[in-house]
N, C-alpha and C. Protein backbone atom coordinates (compact mmCIF):
# COMPACT_ATOMS: atom_id res chain seq x y z
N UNK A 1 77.74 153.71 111.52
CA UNK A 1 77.96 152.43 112.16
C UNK A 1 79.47 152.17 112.18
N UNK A 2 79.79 151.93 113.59
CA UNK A 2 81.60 152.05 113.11
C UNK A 2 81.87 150.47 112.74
N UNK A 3 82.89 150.43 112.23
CA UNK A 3 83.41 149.18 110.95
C UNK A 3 84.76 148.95 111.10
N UNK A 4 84.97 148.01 110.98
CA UNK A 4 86.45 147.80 111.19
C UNK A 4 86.81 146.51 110.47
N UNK A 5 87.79 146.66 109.82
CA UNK A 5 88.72 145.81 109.04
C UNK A 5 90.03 145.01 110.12
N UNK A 6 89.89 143.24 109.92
CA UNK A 6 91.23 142.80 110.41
C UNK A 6 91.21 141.66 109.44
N UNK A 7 92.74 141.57 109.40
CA UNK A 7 93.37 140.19 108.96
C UNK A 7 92.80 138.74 109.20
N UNK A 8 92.33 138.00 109.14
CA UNK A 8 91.93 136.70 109.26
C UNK A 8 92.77 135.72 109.89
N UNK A 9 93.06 136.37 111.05
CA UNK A 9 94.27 135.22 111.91
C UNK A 9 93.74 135.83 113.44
N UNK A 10 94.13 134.46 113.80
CA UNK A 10 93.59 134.05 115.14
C UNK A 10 94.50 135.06 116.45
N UNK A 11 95.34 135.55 116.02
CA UNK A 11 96.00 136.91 116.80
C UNK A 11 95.27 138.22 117.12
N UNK A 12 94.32 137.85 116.06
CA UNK A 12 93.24 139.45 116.19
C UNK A 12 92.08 139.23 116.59
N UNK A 13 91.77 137.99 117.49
CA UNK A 13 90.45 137.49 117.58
C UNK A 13 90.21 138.51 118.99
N UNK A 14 91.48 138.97 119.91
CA UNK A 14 91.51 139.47 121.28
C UNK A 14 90.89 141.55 120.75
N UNK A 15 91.47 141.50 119.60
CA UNK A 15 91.62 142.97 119.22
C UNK A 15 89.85 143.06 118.59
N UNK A 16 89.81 141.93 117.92
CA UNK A 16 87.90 142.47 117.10
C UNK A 16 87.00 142.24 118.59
N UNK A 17 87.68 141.25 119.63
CA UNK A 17 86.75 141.27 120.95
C UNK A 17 86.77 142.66 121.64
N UNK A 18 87.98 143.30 121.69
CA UNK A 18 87.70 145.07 122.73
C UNK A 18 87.07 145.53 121.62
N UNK A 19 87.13 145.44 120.19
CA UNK A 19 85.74 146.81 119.38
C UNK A 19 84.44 146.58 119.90
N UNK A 20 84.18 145.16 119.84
CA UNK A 20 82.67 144.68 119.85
C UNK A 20 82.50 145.02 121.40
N UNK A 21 83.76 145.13 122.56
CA UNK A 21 83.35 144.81 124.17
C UNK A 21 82.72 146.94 124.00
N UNK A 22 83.94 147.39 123.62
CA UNK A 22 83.64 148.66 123.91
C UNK A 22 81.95 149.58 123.39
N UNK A 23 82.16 148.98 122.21
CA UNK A 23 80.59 149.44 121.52
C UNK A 23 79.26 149.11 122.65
N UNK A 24 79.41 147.71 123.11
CA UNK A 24 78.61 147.25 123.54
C UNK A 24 78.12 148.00 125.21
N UNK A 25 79.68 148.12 125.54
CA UNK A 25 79.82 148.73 126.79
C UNK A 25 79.10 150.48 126.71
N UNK A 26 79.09 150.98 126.11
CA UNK A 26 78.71 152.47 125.51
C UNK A 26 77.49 151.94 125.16
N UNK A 27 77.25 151.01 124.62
CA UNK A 27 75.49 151.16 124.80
C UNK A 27 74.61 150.75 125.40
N UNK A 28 75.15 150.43 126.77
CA UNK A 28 74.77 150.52 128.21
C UNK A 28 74.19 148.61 128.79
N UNK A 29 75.08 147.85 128.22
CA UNK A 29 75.06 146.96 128.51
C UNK A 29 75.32 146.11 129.54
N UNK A 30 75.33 145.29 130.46
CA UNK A 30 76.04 144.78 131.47
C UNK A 30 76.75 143.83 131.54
N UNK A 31 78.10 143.72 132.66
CA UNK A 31 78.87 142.52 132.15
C UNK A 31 79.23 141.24 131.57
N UNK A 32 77.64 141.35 131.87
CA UNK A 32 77.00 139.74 132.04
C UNK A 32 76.76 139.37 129.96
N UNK A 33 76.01 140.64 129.87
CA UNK A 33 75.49 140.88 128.32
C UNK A 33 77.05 141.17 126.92
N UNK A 34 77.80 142.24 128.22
CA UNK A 34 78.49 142.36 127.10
C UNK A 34 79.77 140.81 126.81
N UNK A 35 80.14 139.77 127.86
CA UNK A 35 80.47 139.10 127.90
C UNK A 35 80.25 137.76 126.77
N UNK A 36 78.46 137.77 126.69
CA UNK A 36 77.93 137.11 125.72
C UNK A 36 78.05 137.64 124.36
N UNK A 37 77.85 138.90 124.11
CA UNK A 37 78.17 139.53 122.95
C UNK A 37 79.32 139.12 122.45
N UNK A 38 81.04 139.46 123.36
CA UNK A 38 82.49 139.12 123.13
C UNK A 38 82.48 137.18 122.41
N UNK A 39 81.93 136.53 123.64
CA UNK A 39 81.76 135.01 122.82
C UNK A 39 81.35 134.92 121.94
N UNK A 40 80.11 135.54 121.73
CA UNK A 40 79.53 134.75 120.41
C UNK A 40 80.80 135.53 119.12
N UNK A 41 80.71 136.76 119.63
CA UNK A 41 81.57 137.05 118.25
C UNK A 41 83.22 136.36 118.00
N UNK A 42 83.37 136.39 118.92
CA UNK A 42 84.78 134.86 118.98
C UNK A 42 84.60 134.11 118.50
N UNK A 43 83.72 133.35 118.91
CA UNK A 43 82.82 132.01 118.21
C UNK A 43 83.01 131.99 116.63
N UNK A 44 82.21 133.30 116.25
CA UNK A 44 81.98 133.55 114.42
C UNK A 44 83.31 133.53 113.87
N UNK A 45 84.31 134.61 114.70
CA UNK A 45 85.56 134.80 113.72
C UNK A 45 86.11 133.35 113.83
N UNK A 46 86.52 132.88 115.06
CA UNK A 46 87.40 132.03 114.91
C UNK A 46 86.48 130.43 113.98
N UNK A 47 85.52 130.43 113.72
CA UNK A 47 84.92 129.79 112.37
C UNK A 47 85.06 130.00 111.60
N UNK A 48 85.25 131.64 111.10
CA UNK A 48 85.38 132.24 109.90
C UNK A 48 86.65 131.32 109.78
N UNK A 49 87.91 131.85 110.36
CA UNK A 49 89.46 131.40 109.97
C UNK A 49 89.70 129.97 109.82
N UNK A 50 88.79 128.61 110.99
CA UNK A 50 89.02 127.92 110.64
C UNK A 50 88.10 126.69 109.48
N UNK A 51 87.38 127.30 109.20
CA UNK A 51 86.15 127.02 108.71
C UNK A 51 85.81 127.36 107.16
N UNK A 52 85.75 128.83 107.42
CA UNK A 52 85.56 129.53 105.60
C UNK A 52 86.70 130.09 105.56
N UNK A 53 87.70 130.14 106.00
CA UNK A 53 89.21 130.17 105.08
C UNK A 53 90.14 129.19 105.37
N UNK A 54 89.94 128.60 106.06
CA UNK A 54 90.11 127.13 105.88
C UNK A 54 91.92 127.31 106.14
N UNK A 55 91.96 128.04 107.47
CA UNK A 55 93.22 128.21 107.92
C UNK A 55 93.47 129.99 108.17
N UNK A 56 94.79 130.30 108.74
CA UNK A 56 95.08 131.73 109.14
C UNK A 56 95.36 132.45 107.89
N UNK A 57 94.92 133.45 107.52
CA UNK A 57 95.96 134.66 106.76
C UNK A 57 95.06 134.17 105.42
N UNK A 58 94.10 134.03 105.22
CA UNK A 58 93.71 133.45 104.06
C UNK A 58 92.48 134.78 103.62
N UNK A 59 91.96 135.37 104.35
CA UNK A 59 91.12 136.31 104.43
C UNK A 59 90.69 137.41 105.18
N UNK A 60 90.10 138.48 104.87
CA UNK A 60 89.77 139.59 105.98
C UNK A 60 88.37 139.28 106.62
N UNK A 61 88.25 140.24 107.78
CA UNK A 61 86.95 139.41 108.43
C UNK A 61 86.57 141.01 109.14
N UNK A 62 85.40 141.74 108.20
CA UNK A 62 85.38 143.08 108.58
C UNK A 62 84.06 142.38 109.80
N UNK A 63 83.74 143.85 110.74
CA UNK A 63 83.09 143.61 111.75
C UNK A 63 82.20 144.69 111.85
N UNK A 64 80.91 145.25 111.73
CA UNK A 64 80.51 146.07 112.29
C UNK A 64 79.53 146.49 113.25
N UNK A 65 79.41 147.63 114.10
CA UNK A 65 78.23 147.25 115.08
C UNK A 65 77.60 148.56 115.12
N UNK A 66 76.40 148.40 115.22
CA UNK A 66 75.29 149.36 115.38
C UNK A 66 74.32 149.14 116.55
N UNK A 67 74.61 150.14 117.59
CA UNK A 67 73.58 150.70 118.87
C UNK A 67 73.38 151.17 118.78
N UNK A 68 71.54 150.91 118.89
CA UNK A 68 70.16 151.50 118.95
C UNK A 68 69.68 151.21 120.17
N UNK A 69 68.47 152.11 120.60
CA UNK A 69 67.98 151.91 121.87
C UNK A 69 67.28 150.61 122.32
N UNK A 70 66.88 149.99 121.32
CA UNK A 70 66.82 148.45 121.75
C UNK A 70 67.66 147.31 121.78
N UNK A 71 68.78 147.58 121.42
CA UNK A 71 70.06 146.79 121.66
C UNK A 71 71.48 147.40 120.67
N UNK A 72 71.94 146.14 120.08
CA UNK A 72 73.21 146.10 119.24
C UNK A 72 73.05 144.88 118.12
N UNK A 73 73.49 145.58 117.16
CA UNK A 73 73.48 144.62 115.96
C UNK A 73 74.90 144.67 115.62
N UNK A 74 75.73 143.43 115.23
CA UNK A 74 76.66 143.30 114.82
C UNK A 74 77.19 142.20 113.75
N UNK A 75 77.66 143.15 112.65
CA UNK A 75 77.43 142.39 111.21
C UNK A 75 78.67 141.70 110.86
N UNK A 76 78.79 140.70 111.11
CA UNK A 76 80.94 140.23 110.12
C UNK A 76 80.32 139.71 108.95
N UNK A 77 81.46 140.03 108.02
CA UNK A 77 81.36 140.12 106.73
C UNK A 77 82.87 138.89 106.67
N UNK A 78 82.98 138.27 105.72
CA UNK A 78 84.06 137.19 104.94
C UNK A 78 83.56 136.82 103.78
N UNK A 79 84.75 136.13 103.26
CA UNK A 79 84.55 135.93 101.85
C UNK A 79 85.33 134.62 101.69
N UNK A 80 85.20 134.06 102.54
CA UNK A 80 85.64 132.13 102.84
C UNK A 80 84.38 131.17 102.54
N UNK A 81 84.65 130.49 102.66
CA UNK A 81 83.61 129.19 101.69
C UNK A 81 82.43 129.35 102.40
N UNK A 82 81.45 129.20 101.80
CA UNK A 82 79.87 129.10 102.10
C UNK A 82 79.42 128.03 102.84
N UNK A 83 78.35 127.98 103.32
CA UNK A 83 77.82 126.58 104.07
C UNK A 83 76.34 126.93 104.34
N UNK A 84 76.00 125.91 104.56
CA UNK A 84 74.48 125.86 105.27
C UNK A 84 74.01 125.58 106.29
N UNK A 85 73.79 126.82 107.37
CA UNK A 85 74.18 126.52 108.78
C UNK A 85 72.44 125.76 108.91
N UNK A 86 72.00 125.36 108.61
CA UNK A 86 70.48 124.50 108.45
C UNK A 86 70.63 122.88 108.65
N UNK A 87 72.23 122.53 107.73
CA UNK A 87 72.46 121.49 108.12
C UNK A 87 73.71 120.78 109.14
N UNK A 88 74.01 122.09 109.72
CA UNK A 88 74.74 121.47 110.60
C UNK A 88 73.48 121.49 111.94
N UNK A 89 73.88 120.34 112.16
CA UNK A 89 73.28 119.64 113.86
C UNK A 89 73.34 119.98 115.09
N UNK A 90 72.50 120.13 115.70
CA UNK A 90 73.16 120.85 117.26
C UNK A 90 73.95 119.38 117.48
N UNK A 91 75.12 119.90 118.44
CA UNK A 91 75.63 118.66 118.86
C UNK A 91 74.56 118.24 120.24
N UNK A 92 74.89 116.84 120.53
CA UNK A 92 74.49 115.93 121.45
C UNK A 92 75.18 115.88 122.47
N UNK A 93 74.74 116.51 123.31
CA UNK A 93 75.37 116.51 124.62
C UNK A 93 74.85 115.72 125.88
N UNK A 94 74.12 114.48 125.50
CA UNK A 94 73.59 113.32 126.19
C UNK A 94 74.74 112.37 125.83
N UNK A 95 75.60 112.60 125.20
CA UNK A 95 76.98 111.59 124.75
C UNK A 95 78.13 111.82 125.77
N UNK A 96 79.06 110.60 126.40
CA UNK A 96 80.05 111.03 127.15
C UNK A 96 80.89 112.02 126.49
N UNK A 97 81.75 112.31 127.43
CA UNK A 97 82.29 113.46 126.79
C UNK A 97 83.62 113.18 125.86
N UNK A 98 84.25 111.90 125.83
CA UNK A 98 85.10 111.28 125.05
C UNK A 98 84.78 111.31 123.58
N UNK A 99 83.15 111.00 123.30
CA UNK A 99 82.20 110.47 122.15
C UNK A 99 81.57 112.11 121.59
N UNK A 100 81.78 113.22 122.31
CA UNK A 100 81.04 114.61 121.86
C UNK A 100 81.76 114.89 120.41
N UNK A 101 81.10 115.18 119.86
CA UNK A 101 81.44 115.90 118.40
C UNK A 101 81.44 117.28 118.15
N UNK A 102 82.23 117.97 117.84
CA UNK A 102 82.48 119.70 118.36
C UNK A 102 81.11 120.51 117.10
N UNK A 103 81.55 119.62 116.42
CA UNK A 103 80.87 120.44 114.88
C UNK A 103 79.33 120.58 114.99
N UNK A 104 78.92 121.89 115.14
CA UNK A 104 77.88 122.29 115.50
C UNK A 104 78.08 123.24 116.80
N UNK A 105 78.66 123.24 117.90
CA UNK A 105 79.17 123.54 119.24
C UNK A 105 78.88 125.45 118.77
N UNK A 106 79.42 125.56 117.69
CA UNK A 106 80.05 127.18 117.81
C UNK A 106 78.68 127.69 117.71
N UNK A 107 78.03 127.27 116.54
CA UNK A 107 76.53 127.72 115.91
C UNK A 107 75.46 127.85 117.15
N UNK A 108 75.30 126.49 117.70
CA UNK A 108 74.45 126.44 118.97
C UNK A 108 74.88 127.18 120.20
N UNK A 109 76.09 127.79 120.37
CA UNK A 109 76.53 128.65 121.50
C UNK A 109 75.92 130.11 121.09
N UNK A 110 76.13 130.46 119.55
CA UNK A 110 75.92 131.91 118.87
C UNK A 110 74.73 132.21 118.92
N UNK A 111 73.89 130.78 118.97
CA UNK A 111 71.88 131.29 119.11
C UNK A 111 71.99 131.47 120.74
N UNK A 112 72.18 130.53 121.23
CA UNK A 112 71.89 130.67 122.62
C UNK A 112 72.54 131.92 123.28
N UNK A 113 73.67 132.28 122.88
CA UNK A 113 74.24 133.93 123.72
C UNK A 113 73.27 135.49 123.15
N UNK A 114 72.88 134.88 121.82
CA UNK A 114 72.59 136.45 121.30
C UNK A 114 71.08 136.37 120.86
N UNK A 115 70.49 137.27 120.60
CA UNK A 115 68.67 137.26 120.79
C UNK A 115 68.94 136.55 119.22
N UNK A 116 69.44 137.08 118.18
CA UNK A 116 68.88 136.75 116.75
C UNK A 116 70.33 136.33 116.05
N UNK A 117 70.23 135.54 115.21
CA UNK A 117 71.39 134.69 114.22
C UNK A 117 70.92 134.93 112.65
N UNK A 118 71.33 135.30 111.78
CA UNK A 118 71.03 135.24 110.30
C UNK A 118 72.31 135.48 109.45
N UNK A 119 72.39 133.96 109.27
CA UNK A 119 73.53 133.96 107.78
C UNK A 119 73.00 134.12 106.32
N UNK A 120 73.70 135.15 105.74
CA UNK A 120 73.48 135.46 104.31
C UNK A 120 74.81 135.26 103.35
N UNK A 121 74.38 134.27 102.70
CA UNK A 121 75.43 133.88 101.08
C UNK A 121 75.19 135.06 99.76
N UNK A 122 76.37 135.21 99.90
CA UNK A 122 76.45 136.13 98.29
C UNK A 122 78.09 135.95 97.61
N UNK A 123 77.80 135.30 96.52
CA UNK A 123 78.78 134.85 95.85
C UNK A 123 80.12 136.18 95.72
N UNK A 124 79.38 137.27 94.96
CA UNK A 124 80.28 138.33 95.16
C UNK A 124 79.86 139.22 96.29
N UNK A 125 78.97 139.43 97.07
CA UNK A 125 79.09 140.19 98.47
C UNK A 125 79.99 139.64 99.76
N UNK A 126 80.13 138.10 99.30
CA UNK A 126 80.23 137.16 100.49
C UNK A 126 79.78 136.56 101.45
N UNK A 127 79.89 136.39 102.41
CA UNK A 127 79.53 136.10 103.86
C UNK A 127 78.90 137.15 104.56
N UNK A 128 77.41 137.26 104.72
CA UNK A 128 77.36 138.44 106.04
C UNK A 128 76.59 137.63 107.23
N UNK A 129 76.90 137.46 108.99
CA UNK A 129 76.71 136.94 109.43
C UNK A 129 75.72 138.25 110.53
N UNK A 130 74.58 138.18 110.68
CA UNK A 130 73.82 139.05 111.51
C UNK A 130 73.59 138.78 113.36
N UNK A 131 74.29 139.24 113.94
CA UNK A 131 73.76 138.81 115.37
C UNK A 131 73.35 140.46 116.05
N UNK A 132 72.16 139.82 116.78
CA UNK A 132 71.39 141.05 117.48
C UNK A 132 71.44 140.54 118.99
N UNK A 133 71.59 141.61 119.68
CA UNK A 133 71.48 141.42 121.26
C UNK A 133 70.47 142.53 121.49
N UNK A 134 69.42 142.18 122.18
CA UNK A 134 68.47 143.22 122.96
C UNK A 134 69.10 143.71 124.23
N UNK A 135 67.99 144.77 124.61
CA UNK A 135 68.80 145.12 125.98
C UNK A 135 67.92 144.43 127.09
């Protein structure tokens, strides 16, 4: 499964998007698919940095992806503060858009782009965040 290690700053969010575009692209995906794949995983890192490290340069944010003939699984790993994505809220988007509240926005974009979502807490493993795309 290839793996890759980056810095936890928002400069490398363009560089972990071509690993995840290219994998995805090689395992015969379409623009449309591999596009959703690139967001959602944007989505995760740039939460990771501002979220569970709670700013730039504070942590690494490994990435890995595995294609199989029924899609792509792709795992990020961190070791920034924990949470319980159970209680964050989808946001409300029946609210003007002055009154929208972002918090929740990233989570509800990451279910809706990719078939499957599963966050796992481990004090010393860390953060592993699971997203699956079918084909």
């Amino acid at each position: 499964m290839p793996t890759r290690k980056f810095p936890g700053r928002y400069e490398n969010l363009l560089e972990i998007g071509d690993f995840v575009r290219k994998i995805a692209e090689e395992a015969g995906f379409d623009s449309s698919q591999v596009y959703s794949v690139q967001l959602a995983v944007d989505e995760a890192c740039t939460n990771i940095i501002e979220h569970g490290y709670g700013g730039e340069g504070r942590g690494e944010i490994v990435c890995s992806c595995d294609s199989t003939e029924e899609g792509l699984t792709i795992v990020i790993q961190d070791w920034g503060r924990q949470f319980d994505p159970d209680e964050i809220p989808d946001p409300d988007y029946d609210v003007p858009l002055e009154k929208l509240q972002s918090r929740g926005a990233g989570l509800f974009l990451m279910g809706n782009l990719m078939d499957e979502v599963d966050f796992r807490f481990d004090k010393s493993g860390g953060n592993m965040l699971t997203m699956k795309k079918r084909k």
